[in-house]
Protein backbone atom coordinates (compact mmCIF):
# COMPACT_ATOMS: atom_id res chain seq x y z
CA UNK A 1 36.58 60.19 -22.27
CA UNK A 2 38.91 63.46 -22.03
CA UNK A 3 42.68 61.95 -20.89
CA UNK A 4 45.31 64.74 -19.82
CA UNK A 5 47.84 65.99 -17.93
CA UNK A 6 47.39 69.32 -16.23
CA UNK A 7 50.20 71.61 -15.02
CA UNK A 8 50.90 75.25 -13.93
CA UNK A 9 53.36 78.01 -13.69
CA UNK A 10 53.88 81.71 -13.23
CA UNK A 11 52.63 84.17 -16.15
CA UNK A 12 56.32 85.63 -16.20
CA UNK A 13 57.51 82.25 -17.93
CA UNK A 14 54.80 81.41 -20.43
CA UNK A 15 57.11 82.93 -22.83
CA UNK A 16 59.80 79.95 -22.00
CA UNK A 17 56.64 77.65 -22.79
CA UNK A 18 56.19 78.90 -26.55
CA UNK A 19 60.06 79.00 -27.08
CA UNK A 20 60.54 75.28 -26.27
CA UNK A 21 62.41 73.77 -28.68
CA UNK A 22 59.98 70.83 -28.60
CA UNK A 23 57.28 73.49 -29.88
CA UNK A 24 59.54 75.95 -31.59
CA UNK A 25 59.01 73.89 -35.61
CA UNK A 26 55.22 73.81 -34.73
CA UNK A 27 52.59 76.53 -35.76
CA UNK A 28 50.29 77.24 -33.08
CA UNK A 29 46.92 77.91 -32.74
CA UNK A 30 44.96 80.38 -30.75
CA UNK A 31 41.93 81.09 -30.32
CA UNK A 32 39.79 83.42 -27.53
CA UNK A 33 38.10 81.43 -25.47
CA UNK A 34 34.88 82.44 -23.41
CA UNK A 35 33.15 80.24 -21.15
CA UNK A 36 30.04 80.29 -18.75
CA UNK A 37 29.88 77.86 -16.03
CA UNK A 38 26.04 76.75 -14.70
CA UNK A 39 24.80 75.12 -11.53
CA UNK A 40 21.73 75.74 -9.23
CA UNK A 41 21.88 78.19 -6.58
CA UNK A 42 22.64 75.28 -4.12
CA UNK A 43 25.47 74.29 -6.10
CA UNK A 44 24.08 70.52 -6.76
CA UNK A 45 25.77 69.86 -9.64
CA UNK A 46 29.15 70.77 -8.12
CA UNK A 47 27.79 68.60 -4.88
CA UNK A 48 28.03 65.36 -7.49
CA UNK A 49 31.17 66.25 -9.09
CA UNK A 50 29.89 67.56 -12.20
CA UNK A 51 30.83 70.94 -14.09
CA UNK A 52 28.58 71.82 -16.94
CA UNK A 53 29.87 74.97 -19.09
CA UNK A 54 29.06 76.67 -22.17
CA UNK A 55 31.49 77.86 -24.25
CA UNK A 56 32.06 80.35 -26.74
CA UNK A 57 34.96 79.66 -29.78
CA UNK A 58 34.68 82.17 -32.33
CA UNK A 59 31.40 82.24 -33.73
CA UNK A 60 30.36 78.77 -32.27
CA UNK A 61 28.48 77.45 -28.60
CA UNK A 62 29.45 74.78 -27.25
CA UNK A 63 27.78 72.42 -24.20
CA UNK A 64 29.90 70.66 -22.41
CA UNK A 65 29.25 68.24 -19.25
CA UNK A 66 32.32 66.69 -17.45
CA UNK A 67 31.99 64.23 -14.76
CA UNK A 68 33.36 63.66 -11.21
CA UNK A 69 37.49 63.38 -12.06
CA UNK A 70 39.34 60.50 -11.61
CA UNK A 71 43.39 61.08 -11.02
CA UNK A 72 46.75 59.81 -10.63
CA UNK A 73 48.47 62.77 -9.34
CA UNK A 74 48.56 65.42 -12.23
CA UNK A 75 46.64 62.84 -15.19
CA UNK A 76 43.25 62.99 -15.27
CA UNK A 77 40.57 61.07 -16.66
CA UNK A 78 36.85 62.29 -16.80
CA UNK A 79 33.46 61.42 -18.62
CA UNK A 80 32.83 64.61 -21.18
CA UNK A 81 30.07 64.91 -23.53
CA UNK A 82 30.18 68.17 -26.24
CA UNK A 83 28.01 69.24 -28.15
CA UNK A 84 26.94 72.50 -30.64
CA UNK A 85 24.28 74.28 -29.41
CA UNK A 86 22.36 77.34 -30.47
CA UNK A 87 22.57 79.94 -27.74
CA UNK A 88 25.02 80.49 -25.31
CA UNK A 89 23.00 82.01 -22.46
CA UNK A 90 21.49 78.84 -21.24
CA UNK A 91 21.90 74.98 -21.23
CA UNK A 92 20.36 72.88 -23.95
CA UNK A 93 19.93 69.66 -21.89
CA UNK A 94 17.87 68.41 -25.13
CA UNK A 95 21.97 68.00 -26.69
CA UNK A 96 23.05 65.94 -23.83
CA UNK A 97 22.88 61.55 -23.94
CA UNK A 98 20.84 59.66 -21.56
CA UNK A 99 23.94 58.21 -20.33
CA UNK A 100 24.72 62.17 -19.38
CA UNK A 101 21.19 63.17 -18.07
CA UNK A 102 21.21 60.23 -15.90
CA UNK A 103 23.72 62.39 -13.60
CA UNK A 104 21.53 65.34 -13.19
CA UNK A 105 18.64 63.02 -12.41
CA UNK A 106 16.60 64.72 -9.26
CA UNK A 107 18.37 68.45 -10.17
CA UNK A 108 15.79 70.74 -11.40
CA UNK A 109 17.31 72.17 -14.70
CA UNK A 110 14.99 75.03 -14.50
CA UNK A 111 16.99 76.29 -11.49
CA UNK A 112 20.47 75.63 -13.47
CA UNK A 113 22.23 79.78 -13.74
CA UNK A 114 25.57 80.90 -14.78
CA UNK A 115 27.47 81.33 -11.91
CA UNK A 116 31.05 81.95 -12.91
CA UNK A 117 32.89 82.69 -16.22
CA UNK A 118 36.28 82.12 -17.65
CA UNK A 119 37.98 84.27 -20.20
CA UNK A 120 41.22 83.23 -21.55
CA UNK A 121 43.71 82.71 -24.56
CA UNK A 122 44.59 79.61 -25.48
CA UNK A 123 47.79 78.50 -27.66
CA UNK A 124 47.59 75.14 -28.83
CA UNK A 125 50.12 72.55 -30.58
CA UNK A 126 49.47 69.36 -32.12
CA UNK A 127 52.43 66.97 -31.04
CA UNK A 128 52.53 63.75 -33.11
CA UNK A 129 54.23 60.76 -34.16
CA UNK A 130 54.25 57.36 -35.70
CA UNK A 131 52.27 56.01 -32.34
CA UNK A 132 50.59 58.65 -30.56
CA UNK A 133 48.88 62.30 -31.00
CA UNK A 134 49.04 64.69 -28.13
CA UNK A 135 47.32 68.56 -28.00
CA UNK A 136 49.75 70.90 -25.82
CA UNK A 137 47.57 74.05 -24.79
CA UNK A 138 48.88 76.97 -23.14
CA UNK A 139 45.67 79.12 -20.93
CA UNK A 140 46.64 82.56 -19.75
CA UNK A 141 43.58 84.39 -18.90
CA UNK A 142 41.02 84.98 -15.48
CA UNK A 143 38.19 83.53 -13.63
CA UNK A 144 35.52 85.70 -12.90
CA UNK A 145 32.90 85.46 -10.30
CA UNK A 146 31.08 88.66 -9.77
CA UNK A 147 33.54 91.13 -8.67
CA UNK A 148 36.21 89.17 -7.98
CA UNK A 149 38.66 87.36 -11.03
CA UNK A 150 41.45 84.55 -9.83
CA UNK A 151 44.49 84.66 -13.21
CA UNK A 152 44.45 81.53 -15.06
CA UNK A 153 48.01 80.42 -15.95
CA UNK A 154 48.12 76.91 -16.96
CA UNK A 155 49.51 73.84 -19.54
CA UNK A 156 47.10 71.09 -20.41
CA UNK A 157 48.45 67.89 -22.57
CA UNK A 158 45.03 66.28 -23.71
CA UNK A 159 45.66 62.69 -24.91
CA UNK A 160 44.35 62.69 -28.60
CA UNK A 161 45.19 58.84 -29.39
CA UNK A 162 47.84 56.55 -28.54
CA UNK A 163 48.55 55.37 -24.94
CA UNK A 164 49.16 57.95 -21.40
CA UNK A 165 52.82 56.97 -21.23
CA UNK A 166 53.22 60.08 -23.86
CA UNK A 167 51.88 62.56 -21.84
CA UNK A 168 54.52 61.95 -19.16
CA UNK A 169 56.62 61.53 -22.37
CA UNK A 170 56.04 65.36 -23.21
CA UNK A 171 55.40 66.67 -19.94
CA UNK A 172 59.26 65.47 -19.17
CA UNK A 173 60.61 67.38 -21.81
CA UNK A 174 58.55 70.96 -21.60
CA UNK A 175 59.94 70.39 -17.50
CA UNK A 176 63.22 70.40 -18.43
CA UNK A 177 63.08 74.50 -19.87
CA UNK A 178 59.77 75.45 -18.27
CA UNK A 179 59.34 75.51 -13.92
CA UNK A 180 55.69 73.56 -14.40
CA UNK A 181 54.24 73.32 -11.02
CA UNK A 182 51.52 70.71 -9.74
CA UNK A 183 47.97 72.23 -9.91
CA UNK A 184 45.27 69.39 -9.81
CA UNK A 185 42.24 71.53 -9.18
CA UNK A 186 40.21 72.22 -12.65
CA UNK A 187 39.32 76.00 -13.82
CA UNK A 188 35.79 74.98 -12.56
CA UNK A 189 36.96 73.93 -9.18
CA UNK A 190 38.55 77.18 -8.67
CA UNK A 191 35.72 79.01 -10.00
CA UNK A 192 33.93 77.27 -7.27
CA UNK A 193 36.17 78.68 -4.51
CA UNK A 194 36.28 81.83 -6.03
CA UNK A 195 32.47 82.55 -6.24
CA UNK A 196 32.50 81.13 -2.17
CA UNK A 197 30.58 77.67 -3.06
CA UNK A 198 33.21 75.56 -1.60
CA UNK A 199 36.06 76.48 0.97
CA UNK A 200 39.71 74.73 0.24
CA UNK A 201 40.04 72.73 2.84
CA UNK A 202 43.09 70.37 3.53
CA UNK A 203 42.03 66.75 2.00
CA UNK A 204 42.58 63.73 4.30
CA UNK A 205 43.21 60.26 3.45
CA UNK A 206 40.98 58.25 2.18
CA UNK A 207 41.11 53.95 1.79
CA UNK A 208 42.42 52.99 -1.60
CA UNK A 209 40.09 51.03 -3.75
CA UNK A 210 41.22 47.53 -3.28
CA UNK A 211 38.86 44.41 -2.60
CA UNK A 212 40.51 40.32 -2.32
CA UNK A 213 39.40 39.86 -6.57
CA UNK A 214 42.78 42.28 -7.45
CA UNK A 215 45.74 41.38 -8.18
CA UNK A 216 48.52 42.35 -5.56
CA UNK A 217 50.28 44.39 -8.02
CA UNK A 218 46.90 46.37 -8.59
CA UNK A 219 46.06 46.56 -4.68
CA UNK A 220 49.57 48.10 -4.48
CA UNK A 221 48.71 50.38 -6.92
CA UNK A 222 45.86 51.79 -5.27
CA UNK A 223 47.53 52.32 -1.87
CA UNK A 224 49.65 54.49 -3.48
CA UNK A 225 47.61 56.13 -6.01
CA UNK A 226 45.58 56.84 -3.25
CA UNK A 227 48.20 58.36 -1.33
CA UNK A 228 49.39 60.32 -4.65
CA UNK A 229 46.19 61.87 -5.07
CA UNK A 230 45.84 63.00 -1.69
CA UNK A 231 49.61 64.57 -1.79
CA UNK A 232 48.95 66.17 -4.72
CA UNK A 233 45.42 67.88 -3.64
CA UNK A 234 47.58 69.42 -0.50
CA UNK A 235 50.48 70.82 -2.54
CA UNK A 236 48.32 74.26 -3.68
CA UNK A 237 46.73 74.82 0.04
CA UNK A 238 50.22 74.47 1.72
CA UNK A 239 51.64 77.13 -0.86
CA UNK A 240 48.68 79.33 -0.67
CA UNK A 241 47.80 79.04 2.74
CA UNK A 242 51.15 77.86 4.38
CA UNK A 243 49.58 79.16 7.88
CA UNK A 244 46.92 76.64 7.91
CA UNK A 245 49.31 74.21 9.39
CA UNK A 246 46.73 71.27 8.87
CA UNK A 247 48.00 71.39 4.39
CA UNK A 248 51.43 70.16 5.68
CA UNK A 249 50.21 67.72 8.02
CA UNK A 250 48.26 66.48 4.95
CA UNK A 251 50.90 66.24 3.47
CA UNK A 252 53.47 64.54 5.38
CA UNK A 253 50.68 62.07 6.15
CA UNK A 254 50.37 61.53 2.06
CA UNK A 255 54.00 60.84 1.93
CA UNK A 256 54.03 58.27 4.86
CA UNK A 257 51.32 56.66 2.68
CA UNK A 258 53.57 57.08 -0.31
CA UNK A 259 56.69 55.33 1.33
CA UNK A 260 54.81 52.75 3.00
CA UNK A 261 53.24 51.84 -0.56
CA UNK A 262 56.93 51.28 -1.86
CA UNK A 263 58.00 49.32 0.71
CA UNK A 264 55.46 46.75 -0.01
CA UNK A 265 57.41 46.31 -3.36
CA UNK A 266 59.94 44.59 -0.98
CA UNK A 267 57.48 41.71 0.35
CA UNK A 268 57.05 41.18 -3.38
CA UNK A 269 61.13 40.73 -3.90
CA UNK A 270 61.07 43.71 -6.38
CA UNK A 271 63.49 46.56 -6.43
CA UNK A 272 62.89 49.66 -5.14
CA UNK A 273 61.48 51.89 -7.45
CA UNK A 274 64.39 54.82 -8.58
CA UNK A 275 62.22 57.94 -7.14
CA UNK A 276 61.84 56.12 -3.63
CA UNK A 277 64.70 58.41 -2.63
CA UNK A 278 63.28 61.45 -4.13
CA UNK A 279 60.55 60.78 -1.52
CA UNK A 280 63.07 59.83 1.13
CA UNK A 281 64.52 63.35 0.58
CA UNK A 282 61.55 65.73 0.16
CA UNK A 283 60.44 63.97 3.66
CA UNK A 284 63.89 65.19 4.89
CA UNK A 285 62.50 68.61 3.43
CA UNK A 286 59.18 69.01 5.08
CA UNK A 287 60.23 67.52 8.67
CA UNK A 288 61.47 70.99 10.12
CA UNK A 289 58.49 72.73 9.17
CA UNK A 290 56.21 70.18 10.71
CA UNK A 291 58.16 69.59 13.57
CA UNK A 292 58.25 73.27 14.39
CA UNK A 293 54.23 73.13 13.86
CA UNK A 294 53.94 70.69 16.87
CA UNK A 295 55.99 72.60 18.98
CA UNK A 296 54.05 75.74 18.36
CA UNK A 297 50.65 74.37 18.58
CA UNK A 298 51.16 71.34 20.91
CA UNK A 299 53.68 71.39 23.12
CA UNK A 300 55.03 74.87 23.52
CA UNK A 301 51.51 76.15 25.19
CA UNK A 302 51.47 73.34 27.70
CA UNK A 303 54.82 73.63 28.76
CA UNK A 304 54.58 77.34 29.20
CA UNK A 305 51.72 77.07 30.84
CA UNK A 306 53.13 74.58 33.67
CA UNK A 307 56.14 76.41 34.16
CA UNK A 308 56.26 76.83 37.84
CA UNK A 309 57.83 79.93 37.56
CA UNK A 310 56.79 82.29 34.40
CA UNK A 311 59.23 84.87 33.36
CA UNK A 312 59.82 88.25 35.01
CA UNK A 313 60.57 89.81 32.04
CA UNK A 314 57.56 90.25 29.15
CA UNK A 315 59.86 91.61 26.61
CA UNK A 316 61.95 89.28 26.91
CA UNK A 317 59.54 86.70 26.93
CA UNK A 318 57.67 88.71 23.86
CA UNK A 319 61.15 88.69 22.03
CA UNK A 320 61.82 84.89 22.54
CA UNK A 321 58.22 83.85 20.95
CA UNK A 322 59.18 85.61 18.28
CA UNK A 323 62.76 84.57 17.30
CA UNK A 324 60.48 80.80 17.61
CA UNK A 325 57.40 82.21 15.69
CA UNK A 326 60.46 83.44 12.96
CA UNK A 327 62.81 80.30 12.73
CA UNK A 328 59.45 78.37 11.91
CA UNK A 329 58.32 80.73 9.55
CA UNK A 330 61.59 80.48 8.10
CA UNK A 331 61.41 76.01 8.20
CA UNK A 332 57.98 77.00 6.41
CA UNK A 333 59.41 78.67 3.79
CA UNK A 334 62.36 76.38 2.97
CA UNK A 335 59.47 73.62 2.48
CA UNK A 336 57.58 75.80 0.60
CA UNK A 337 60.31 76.99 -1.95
CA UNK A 338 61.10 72.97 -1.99
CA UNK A 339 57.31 72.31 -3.53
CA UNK A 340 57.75 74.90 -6.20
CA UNK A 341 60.58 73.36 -7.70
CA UNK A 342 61.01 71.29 -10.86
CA UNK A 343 61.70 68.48 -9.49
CA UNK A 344 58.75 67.85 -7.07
CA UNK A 345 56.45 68.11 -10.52
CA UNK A 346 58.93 65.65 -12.23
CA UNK A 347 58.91 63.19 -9.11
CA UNK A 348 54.68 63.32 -9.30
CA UNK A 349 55.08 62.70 -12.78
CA UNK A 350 57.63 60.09 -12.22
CA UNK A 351 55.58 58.09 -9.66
CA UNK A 352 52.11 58.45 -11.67
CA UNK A 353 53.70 56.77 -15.16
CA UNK A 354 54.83 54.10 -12.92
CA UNK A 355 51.40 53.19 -11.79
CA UNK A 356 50.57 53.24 -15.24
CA UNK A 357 53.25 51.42 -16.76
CA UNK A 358 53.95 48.21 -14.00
CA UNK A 359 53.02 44.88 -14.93
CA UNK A 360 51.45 42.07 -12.84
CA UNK A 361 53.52 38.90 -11.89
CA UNK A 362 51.84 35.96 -12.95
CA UNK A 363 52.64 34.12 -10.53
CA UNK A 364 51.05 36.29 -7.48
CA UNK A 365 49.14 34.58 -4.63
CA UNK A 366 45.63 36.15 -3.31
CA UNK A 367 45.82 39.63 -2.27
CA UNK A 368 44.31 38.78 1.09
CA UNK A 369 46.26 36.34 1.99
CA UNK A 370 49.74 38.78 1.10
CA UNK A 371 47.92 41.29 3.48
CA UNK A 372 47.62 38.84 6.54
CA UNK A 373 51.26 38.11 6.05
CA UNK A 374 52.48 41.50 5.84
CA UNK A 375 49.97 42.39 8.83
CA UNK A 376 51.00 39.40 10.59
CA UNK A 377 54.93 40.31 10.21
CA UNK A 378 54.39 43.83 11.39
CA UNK A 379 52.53 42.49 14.74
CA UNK A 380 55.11 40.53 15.43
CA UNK A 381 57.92 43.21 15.17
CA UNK A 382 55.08 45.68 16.94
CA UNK A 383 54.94 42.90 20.14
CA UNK A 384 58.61 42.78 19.96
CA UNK A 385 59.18 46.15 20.30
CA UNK A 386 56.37 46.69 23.59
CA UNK A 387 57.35 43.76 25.25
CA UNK A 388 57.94 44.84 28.90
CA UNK A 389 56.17 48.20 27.86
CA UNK A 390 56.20 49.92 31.51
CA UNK A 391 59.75 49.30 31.71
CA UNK A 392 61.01 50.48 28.23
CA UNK A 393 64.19 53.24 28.13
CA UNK A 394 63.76 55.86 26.01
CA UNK A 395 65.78 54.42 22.50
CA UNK A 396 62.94 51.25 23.09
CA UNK A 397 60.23 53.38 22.96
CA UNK A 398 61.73 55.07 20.06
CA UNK A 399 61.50 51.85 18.33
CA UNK A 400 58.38 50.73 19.51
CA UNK A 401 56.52 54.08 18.17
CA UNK A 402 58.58 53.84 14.81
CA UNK A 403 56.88 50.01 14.60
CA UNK A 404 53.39 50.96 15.64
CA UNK A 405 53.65 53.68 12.92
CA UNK A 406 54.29 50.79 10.44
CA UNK A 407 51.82 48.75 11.90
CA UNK A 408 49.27 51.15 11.22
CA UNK A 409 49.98 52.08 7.56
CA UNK A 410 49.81 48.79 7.02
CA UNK A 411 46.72 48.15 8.52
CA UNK A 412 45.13 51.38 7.34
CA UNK A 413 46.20 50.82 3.40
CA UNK A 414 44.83 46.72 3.79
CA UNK A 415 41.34 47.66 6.37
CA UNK A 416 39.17 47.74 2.89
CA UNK A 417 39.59 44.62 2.90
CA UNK A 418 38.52 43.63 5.99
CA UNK A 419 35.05 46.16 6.37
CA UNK A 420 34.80 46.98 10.19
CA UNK A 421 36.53 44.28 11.79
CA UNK A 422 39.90 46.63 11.25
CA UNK A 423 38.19 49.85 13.02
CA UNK A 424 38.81 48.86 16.73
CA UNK A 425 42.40 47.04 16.52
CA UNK A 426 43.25 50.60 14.35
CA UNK A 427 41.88 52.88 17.24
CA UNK A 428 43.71 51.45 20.19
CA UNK A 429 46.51 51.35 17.61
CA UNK A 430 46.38 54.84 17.10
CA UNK A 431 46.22 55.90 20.81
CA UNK A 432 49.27 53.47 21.21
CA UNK A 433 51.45 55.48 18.55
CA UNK A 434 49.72 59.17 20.14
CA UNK A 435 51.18 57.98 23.65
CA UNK A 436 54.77 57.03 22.07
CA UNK A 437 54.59 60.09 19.80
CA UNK A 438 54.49 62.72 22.37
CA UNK A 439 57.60 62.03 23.97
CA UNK A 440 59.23 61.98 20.50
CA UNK A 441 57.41 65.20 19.83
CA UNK A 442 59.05 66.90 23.12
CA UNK A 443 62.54 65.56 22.44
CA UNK A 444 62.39 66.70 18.90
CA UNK A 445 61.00 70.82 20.28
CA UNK A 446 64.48 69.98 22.42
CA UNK A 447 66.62 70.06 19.73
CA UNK A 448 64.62 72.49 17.85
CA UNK A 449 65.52 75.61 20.47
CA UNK A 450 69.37 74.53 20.74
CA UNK A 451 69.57 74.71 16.93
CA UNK A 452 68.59 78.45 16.95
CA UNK A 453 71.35 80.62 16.41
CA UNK A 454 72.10 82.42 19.79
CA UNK A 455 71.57 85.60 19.48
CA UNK A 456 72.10 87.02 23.20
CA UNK A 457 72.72 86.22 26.24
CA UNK A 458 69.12 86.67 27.61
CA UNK A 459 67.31 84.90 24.98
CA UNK A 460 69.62 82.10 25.49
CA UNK A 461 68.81 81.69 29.13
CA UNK A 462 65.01 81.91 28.13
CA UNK A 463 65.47 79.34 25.75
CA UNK A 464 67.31 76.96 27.97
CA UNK A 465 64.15 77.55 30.47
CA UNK A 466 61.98 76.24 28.13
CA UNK A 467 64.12 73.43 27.68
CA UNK A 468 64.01 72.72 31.48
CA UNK A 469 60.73 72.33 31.02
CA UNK A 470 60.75 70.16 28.53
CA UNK A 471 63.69 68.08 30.26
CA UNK A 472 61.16 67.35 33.30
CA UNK A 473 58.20 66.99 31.00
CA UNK A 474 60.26 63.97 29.63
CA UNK A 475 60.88 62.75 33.05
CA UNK A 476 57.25 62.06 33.30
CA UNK A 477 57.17 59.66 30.60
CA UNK A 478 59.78 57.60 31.76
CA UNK A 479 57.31 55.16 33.32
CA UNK A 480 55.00 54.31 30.59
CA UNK A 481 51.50 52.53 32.06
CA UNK A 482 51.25 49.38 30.47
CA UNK A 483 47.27 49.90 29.99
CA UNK A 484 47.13 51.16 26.53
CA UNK A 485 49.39 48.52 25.15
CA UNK A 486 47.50 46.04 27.43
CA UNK A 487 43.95 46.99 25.13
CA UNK A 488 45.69 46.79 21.76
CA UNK A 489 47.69 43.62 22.63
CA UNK A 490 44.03 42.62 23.51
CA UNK A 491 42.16 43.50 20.37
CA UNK A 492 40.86 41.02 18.48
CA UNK A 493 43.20 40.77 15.12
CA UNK A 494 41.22 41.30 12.01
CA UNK A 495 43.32 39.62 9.41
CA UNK A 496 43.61 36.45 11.09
């Protein structure tokens, strides 16, 4: 079982990484590493989550098979079988274990080709002490996959005995000289992108693995870990592909996920954790962006395309969708610049050793039965809130969308538990928050335009059209229909 920490950063600071004072007293290794990557021409092995590789260490082959990844932000922890083998230009499936052939089980192996290679140096320290033993490895090298090569720039802490917490232990410390970044996608993964077998694609949520046998403290644990994982997984699509808007919607969703998983700590009367802020803060971060995303995409074209009277003027017009298109390029880029830093690898880091490192109270009741009264407490501030829902001002309807977004983390995070009986309360749920949420949406594109910097006189009148617009777009939602409330209010509740 291969445990470690992965991290990246630019080529121009691997020097930083060698001349850390933590690694300065050690002699390093390096060797020249060459490896060739195998899978069918369908790509099944990938399909399962396996990566089988042969690779080439001095004189020496060697087979490895690594199965589907399981993470907590940047740790991993995989199934890996090695073994030497006589030729490097094919599998030897005779080296693997039955425990390892019963994954390829239905794959032809006669079909199994190389289909991308790595080349790259790798500098290696052995970090020890009287408890643990940790392998620091620096990569600097390429994937290739036929014409095309990706640079490989990466530091791996492998977990040689002793217990995770040192990882985090030693990632801390090469963080405080060295600008690590998050990277959770493995060489192979890439490789996979890179020869076109798989297209990045922004990764959703998923349910956390909880069922009513856990403890709450490990049900808590996997609502966020969940969330963590799918944060992380969004971080290099939003940097790489920043105008794929969907990344930072990922994202923003992860961190919802995130906060609302810390705020259960509360129904448990424990403190908040210390990077609960950090989170608080990097929201603060990505909200502009985002905000400026669902003005573009959502609002924006259906307000300009009910204005009653369109503008006489197509430069002008031209000249104000681009000082919009520009300010949220620029929002894009502050968020961006935010995700590169330090401290957003520090505050993964921070938030995956505490999954690791909390303890369970003794004393906690049945997970099920915390969910029904967390669920139970959020309906009750949801009913609250959408009582006399036609007639609701507009600060009331704030409040009632900021309680049916509770309402639904909370009922997302706990629906495991429940199998199907969640789905239809969470679907009228939803289409309750989408109704409050546009409103909020068109208020927020308000204050968007009157925080850009006036620049003349013209653009500032065609600016305060489109907020006309907006004002009277608002005026239509002052008199909410009480139907949509009426069918969630209706739904049968699943936890009771």
């Amino acid at each position: 079982m291969e445990i470690e920490l992965k991290l990246a950063l630019h080529s121009r600071h691997s020097s930083r990484m060698q001349h850390h004072p933590m690694l300065r007293k050690i002699a390093p290794q390096q060797r020249r590493l060459y490896s060739t990557y195998f899978d069918t021409p369908k790509f099944d092995l990938m399909q399962r989550g396996i990566a089988l590789r042969v690779r080439q260490a001095d004189r020496q082959w060697i087979q490895t098979l690594k199965a589907e990844t399981q993470s907590v932000g940047a740790l991993t922890n995989r199934p890996e079988w090695e073994a030497m083998i006589a030729d490097g230009s094919h599998p030897d499936f005779s080296a693997l274990p039955q425990e390892a052939l019963d994954l390829l089980s239905g794959i032809k192996l006669k079909r199994i080709i190389p289909v991308f290679t790595t080349e790259f140096q790798r500098t290696t320290w052995q970090i020890i002490n009287d408890q643990a033993h940790a392998e620091v490895a620096l990569d600097r090298g390429k994937i290739h996959a036929g014409e095309v090569n990706r640079p490989i720039c990466e530091v791996e802490i492998e977990l040689k005995s002793g217990t995770p917490e040192f990882l985090f232990d030693l990632a801390a410390q090469l963080l405080q000289q060295v600008p690590l970044h998050i990277e959770p996608r493995s060489k192979a993964e890439r490789g996979y992108i890179l020869c076109g077998a798989v297209k990045p694609t922004p990764v959703k949520s998923t349910h956390a693995s909880i069922d009513k046998h856990q403890t709450i403290t490990d049900a808590r644990h996997a609502i966020l870990q969940a969330a963590l994982v799918q944060f992380a997984a969004n971080v290099p699509g939003f940097l790489e592909q920043a105008n794929d808007t969907e990344y930072l919607h990922q994202l923003r969703v992860a961190l919802r996920r995130l906060r609302s998983g810390v705020l259960l700590a509360k129904s448990l009367g424990q403190p908040l954790p210390d990077w609960d802020q950090d989170l608080r803060e990097l929201m603060h971060v990505l909200n502009p962006a985002r905000d400026w995303d669902v003005f573009q995409e959502q609002i924006l074209p259906k307000i300009r395309s009910g204005m009653s009277e369109p503008s006489e003027n197509k430069t002008l017009e031209n000249a104000t969708l681009n000082l919009i298109q520009k300010t949220a390029s620029h929002a894009r880029l502050r968020a961006q610049s935010w995700l590169r830093k330090p401290a957003l690898t520090q505050l993964i880091l921070d938030i995956g050793r505490g999954l690791l490192t909390a303890s369970a109270d003794s004393h906690e009741q049945n997970v099920k039965a915390w969910a029904g009264i967390i669920l139970e407490k959020r309906w009750q501030k949801l009913r609250k809130r959408c009582h006399g829902f036609s007639t609701l001002n507009p600060a009331e309807r704030h409040m009632a969308r900021i309680a049916a977004k509770k309402m639904r983390y909370a009922a997302e995070a706990f629906s495991p538990l429940y199998g199907k009986h969640a789905d239809h309360f969470i679907t009228a749920l939803v289409a309750l928050q989408d109704k409050l949420g546009y409103e909020n949406d068109i208020r927020i594109g308000i204050k968007l335009l009157r925080a850009i910097p006036k620049q003349s006189t013209a653009l500032s009148f065609e600016l305060g059209r489109i907020c006309g617009a907006l004002q009277f777009e608002i005026t239509q939602c002052a008199h909410l229909s009480a139907t949509i409330w009426q069918k969630l209010d209706r739904s049968k509740l699943f936890w009771r």
